[in-house]
PDB file of N, CA and C in Angstrom:
ATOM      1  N   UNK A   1      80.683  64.750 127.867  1.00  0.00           N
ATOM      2  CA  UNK A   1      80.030  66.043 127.957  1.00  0.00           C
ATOM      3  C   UNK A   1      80.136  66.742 126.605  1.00  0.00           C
ATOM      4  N   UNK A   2      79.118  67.251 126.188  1.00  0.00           N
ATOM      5  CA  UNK A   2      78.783  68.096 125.303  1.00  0.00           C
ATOM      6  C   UNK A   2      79.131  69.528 125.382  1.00  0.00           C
ATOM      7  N   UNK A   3      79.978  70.339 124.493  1.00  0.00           N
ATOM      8  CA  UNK A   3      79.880  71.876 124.776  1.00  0.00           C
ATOM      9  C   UNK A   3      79.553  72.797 123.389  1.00  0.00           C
ATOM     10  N   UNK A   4      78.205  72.834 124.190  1.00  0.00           N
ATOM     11  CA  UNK A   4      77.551  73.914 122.697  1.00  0.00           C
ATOM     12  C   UNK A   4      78.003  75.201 122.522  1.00  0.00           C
ATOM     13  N   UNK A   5      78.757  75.919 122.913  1.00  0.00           N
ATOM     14  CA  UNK A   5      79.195  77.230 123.008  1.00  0.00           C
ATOM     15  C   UNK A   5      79.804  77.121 121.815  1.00  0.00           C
ATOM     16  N   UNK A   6      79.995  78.786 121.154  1.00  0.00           N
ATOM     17  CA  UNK A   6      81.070  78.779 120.277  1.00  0.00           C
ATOM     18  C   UNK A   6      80.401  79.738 119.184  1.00  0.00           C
ATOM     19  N   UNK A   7      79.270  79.641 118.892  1.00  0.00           N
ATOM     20  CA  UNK A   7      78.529  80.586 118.281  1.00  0.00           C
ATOM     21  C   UNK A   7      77.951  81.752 118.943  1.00  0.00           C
ATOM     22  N   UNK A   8      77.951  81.515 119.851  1.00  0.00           N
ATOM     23  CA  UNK A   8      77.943  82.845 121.118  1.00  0.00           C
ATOM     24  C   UNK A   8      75.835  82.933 121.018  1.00  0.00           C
ATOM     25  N   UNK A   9      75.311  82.353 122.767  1.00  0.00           N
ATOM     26  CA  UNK A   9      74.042  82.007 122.994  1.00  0.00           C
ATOM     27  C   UNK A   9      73.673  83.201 123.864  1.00  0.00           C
ATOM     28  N   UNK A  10      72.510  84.121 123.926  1.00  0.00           N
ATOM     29  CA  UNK A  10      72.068  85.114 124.576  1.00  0.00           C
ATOM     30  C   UNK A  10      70.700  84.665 125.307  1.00  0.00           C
ATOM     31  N   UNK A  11      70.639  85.101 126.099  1.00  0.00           N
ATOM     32  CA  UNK A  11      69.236  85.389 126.743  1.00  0.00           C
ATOM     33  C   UNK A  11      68.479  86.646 126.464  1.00  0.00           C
ATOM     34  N   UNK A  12      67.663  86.770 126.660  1.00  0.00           N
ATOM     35  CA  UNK A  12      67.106  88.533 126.712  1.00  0.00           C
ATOM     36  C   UNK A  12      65.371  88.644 127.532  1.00  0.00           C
ATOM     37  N   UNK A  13      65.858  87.414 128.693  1.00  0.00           N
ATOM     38  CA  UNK A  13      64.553  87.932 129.254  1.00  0.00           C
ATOM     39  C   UNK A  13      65.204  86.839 130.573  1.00  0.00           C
ATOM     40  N   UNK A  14      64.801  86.883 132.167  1.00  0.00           N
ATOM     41  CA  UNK A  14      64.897  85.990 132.846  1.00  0.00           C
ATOM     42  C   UNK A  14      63.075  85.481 133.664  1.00  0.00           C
ATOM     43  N   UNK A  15      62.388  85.707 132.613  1.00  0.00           N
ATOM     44  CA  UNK A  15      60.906  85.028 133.109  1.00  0.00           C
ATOM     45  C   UNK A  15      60.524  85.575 134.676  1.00  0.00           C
ATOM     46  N   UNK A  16      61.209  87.012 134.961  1.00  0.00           N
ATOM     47  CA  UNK A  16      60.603  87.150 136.544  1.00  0.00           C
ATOM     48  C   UNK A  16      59.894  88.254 136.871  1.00  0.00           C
ATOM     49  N   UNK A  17      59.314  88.375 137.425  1.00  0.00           N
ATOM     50  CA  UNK A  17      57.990  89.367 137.389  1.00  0.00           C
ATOM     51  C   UNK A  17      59.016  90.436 138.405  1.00  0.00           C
ATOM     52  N   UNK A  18      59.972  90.552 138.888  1.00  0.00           N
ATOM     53  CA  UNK A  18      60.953  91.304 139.774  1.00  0.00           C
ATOM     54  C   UNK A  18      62.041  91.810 138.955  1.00  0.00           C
ATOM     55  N   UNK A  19      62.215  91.504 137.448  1.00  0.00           N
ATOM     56  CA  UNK A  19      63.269  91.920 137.337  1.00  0.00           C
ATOM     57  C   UNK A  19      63.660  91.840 135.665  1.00  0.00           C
ATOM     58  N   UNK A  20      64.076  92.815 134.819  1.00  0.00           N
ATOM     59  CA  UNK A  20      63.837  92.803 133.645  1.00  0.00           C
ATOM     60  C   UNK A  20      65.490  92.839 132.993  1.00  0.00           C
ATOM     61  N   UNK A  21      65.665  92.176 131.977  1.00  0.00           N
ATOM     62  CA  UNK A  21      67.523  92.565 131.211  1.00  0.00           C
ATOM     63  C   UNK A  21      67.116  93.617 130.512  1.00  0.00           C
ATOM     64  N   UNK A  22      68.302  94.775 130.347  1.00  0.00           N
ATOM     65  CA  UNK A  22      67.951  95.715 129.729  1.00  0.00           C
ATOM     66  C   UNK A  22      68.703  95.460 128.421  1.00  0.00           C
ATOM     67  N   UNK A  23      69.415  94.333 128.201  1.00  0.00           N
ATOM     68  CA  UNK A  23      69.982  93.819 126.717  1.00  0.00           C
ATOM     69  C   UNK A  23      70.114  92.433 127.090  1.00  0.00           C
ATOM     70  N   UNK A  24      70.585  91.414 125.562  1.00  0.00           N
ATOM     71  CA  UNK A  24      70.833  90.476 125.997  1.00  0.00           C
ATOM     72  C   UNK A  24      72.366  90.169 126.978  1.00  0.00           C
ATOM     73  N   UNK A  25      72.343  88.857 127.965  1.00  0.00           N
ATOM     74  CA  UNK A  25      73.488  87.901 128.037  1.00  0.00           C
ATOM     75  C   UNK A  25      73.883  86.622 127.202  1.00  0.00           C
ATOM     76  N   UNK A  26      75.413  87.035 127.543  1.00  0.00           N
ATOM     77  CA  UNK A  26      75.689  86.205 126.495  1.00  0.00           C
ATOM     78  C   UNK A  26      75.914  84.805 127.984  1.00  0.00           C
ATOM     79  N   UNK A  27      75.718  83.645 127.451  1.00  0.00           N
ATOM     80  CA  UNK A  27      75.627  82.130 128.495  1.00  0.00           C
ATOM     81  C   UNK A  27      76.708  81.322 127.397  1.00  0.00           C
ATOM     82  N   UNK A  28      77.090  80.120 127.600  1.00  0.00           N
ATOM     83  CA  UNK A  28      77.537  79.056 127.202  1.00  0.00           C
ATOM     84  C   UNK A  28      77.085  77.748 128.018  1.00  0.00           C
ATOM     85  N   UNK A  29      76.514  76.591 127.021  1.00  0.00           N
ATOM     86  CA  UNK A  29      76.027  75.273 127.447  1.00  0.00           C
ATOM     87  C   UNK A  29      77.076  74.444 127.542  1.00  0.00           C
ATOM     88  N   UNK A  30      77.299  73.463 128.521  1.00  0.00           N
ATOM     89  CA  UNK A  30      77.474  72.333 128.274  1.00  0.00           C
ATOM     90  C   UNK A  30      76.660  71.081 128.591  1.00  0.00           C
ATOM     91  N   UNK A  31      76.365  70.262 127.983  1.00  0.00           N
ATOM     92  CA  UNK A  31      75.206  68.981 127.945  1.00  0.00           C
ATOM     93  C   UNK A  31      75.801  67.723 127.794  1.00  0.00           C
ATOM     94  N   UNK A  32      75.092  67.129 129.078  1.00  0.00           N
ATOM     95  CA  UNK A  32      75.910  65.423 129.264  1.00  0.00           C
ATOM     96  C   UNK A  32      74.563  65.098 130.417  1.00  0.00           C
ATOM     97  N   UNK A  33      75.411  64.266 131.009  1.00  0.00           N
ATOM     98  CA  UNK A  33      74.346  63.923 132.599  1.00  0.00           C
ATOM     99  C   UNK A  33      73.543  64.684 133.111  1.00  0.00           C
ATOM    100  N   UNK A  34      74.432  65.686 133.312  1.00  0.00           N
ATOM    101  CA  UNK A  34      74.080  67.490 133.968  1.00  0.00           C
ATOM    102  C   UNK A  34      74.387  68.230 133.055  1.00  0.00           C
ATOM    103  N   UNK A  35      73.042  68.684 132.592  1.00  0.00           N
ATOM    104  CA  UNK A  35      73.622  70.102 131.811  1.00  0.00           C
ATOM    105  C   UNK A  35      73.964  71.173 132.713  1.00  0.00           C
ATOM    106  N   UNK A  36      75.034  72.222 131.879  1.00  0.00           N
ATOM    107  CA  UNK A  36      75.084  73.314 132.784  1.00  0.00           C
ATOM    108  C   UNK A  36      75.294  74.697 131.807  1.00  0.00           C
ATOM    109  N   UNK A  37      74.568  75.995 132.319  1.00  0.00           N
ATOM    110  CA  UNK A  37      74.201  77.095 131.965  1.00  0.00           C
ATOM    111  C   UNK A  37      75.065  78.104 132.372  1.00  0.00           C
ATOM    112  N   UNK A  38      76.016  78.704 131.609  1.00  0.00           N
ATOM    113  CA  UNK A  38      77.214  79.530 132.884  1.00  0.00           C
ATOM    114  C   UNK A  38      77.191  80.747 132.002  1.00  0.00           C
ATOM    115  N   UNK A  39      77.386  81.668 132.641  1.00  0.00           N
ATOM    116  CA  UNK A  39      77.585  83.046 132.162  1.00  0.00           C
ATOM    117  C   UNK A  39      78.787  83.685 133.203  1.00  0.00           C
ATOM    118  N   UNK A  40      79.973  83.523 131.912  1.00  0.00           N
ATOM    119  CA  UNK A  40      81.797  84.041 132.573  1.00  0.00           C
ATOM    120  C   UNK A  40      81.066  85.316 133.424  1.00  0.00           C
ATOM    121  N   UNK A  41      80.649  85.927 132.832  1.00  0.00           N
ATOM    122  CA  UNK A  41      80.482  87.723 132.722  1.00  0.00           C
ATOM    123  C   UNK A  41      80.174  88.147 134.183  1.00  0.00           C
ATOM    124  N   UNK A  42      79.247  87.127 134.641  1.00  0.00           N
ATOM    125  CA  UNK A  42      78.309  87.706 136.504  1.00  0.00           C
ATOM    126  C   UNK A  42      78.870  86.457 136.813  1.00  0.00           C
ATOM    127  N   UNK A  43      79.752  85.672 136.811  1.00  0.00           N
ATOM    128  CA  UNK A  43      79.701  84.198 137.551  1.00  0.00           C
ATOM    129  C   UNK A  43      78.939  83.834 138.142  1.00  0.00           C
ATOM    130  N   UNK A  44      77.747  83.349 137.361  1.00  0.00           N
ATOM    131  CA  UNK A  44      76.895  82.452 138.045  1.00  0.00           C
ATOM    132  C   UNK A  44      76.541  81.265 136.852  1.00  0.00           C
ATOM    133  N   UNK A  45      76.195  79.939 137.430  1.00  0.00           N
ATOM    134  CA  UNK A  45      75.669  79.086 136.683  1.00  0.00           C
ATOM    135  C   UNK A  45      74.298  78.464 136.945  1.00  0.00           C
ATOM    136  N   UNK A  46      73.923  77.707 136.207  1.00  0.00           N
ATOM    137  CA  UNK A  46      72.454  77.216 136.954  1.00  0.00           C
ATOM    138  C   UNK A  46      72.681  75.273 136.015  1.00  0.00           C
ATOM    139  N   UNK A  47      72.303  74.768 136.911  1.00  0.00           N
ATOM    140  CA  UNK A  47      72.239  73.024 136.504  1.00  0.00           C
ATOM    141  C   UNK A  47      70.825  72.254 136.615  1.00  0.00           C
ATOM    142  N   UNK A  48      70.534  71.316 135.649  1.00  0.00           N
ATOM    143  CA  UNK A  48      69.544  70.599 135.795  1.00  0.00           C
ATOM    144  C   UNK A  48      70.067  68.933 134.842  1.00  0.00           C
ATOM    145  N   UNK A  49      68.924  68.684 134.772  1.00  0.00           N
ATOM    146  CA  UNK A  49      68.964  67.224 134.019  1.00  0.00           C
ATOM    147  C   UNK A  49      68.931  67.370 132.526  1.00  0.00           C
ATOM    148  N   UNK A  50      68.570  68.333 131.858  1.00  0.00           N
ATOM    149  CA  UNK A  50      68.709  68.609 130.752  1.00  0.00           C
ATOM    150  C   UNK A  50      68.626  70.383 130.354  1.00  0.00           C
ATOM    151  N   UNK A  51      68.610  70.967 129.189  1.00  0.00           N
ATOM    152  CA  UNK A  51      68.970  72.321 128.531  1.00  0.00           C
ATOM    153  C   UNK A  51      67.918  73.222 129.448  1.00  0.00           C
ATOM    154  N   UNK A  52      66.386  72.575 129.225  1.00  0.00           N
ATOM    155  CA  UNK A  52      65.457  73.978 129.928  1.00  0.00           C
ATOM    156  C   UNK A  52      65.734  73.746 131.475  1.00  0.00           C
ATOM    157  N   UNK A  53      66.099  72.445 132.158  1.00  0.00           N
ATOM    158  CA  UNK A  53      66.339  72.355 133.570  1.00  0.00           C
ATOM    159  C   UNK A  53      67.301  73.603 133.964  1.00  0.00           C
ATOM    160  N   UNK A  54      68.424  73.564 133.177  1.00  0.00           N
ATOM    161  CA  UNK A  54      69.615  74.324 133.549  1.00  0.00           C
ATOM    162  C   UNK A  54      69.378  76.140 133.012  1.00  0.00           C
ATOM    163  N   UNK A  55      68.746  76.044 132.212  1.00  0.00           N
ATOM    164  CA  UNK A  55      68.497  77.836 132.371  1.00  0.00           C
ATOM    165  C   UNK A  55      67.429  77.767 133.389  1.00  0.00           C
ATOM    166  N   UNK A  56      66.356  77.246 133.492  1.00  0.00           N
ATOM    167  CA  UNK A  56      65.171  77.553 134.230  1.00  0.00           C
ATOM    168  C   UNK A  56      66.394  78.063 135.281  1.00  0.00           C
ATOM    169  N   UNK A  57      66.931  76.853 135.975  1.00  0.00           N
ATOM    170  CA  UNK A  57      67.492  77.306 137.301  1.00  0.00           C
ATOM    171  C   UNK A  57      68.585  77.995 137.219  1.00  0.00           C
ATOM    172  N   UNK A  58      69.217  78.656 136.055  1.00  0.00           N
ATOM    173  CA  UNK A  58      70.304  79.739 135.624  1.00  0.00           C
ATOM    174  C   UNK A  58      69.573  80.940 135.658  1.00  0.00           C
ATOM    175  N   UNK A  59      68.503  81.045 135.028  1.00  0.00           N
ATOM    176  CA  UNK A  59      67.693  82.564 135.127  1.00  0.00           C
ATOM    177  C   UNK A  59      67.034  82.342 136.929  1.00  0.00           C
ATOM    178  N   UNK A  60      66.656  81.721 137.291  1.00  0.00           N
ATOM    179  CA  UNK A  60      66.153  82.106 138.797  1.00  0.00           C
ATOM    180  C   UNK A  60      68.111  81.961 139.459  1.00  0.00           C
ATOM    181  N   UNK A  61      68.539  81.628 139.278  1.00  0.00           N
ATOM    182  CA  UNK A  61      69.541  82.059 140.458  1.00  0.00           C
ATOM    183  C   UNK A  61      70.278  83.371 139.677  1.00  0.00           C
ATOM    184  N   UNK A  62      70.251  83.961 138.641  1.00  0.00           N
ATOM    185  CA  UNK A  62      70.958  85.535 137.913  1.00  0.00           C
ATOM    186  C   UNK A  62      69.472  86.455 139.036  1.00  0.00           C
ATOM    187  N   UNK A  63      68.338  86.181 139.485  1.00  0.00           N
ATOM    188  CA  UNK A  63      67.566  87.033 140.277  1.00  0.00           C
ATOM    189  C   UNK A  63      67.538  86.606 141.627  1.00  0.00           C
ATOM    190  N   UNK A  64      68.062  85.909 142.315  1.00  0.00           N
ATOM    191  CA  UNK A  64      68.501  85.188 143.058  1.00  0.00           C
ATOM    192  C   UNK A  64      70.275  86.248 143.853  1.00  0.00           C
ATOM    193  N   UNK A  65      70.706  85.942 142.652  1.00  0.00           N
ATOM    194  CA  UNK A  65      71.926  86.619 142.861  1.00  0.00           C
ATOM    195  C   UNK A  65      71.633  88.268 142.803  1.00  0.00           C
ATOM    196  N   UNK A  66      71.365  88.828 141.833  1.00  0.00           N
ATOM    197  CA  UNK A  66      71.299  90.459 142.108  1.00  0.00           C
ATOM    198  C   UNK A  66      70.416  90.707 143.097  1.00  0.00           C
ATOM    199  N   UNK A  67      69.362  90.111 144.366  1.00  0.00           N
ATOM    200  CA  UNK A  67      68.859  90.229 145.108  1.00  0.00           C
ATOM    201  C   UNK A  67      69.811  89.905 146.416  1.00  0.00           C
ATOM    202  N   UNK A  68      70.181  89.217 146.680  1.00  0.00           N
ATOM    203  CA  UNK A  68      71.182  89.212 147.351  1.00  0.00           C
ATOM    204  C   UNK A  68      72.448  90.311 147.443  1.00  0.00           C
ATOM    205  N   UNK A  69      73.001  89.945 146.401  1.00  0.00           N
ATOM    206  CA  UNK A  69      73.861  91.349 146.178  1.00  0.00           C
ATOM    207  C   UNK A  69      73.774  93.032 146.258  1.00  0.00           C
ATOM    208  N   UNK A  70      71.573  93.266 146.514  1.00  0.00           N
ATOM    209  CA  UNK A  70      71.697  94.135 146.690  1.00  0.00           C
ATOM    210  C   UNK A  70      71.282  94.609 147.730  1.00  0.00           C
ATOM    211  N   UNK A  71      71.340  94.090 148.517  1.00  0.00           N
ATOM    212  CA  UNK A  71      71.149  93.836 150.128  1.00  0.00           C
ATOM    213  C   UNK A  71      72.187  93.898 150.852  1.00  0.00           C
ATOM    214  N   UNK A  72      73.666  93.796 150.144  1.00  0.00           N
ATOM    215  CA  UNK A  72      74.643  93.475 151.025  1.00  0.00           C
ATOM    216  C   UNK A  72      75.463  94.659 149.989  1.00  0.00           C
ATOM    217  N   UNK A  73      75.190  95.281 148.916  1.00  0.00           N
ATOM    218  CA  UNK A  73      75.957  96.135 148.040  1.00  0.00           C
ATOM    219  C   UNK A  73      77.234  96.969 149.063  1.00  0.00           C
ATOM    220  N   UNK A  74      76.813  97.889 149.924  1.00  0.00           N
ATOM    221  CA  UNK A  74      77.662  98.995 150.618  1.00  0.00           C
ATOM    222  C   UNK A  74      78.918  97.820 150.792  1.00  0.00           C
ATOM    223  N   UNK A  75      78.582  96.949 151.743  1.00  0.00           N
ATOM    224  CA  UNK A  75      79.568  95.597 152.396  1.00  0.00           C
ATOM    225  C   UNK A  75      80.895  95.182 150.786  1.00  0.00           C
ATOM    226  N   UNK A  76      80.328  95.363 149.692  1.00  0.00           N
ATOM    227  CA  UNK A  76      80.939  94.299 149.011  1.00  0.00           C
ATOM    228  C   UNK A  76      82.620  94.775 148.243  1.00  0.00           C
ATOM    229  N   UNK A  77      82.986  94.214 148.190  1.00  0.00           N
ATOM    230  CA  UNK A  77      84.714  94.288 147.434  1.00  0.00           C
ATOM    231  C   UNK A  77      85.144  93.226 146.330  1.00  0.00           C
ATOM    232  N   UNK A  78      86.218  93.608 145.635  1.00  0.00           N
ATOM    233  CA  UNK A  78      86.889  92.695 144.804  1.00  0.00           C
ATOM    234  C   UNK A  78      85.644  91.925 143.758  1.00  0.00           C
ATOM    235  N   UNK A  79      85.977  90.911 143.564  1.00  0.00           N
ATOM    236  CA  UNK A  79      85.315  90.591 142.422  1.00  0.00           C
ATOM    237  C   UNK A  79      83.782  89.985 142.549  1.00  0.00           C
ATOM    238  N   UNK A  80      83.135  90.191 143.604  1.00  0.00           N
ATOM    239  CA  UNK A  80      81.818  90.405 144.212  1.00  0.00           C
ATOM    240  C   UNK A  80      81.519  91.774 144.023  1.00  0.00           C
ATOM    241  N   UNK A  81      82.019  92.606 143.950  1.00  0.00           N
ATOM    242  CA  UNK A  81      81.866  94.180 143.808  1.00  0.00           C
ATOM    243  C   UNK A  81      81.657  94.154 142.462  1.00  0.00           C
ATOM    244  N   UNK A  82      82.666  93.563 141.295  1.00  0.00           N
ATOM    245  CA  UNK A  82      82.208  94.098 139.973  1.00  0.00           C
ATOM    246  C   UNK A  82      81.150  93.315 139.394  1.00  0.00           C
ATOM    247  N   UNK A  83      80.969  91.860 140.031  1.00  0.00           N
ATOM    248  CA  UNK A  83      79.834  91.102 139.775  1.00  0.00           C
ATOM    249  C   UNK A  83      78.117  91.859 140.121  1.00  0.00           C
ATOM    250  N   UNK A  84      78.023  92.252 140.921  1.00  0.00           N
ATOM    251  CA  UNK A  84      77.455  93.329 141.246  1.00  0.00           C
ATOM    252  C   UNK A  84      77.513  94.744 140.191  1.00  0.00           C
ATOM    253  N   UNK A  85      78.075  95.453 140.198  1.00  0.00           N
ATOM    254  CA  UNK A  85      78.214  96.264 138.940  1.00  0.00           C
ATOM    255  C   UNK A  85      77.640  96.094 137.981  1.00  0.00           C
ATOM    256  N   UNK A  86      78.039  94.865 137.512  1.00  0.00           N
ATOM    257  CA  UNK A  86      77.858  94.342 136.443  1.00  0.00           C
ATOM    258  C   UNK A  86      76.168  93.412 136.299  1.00  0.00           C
ATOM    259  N   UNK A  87      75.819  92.801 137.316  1.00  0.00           N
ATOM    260  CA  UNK A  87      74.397  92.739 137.568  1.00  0.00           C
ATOM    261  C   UNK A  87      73.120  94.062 137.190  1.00  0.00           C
ATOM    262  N   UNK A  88      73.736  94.941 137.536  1.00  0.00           N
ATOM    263  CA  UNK A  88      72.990  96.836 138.178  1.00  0.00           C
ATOM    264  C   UNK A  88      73.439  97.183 136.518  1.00  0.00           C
ATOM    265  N   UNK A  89      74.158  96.952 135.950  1.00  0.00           N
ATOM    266  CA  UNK A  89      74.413  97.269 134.315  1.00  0.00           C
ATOM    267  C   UNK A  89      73.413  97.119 133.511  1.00  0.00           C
ATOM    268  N   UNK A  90      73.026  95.243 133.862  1.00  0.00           N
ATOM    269  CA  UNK A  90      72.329  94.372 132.892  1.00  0.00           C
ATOM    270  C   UNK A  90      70.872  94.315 133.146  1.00  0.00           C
ATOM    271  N   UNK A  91      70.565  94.601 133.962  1.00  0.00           N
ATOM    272  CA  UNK A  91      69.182  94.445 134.485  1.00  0.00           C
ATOM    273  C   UNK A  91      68.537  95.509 135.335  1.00  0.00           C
ATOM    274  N   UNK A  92      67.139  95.524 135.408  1.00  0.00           N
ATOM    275  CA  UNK A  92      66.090  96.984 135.907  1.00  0.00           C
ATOM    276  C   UNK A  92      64.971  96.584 136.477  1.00  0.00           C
ATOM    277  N   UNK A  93      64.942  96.772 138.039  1.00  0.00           N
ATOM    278  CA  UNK A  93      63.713  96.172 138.679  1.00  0.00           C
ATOM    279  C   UNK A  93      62.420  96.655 138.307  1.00  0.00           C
ATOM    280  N   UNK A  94      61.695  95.947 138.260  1.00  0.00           N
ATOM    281  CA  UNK A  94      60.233  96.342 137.977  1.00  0.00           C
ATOM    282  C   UNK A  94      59.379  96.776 138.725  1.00  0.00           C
TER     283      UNK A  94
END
């Protein structure tokens, strides 16, 4: 496995007509069999067969996830609570 991180990699858009970043995220790669797309910050990752497989499906599950999360917001605690927070920080529905 490959780990491209280290120079520090951002996003600044997740391609969804529902949902806009209001700055960049910062992600880290790793690339082998399965690449994988992880961002410490909201814990979420996204995987595919190679680099665009694994954001494609890293940016649809970061809208994936703050949709969920905000459906269930009142309900949530502990470190689902600041993941959340921290979703409602980074991003602005359209």
């Amino acid at each position: 496995m490959i780990r491209l991180a280290g120079t520090g990699c951002y996003i600044t858009e997740l391609n969804s007509k529902k949902l806009r970043l209001k700055g960049p995220l910062y992600y880290e790669v790793e690339g082998g069999e399965q690449w994988r797309v992880n961002s410490e910050y909201i814990d979420e990752a996204g995987y595919g067969a190679n680099f665009e497989e694994a954001m494609s499906d890293f940016k649809s599950s970061v809208v994936d996830l703050y949709f969920v999360l905000s459906k269930r917001a009142a309900k949530l605690g502990g470190s689902t609570k600041t993941t959340w927070e921290r979703l409602k920080s980074l991003l602005d529905e359209e």
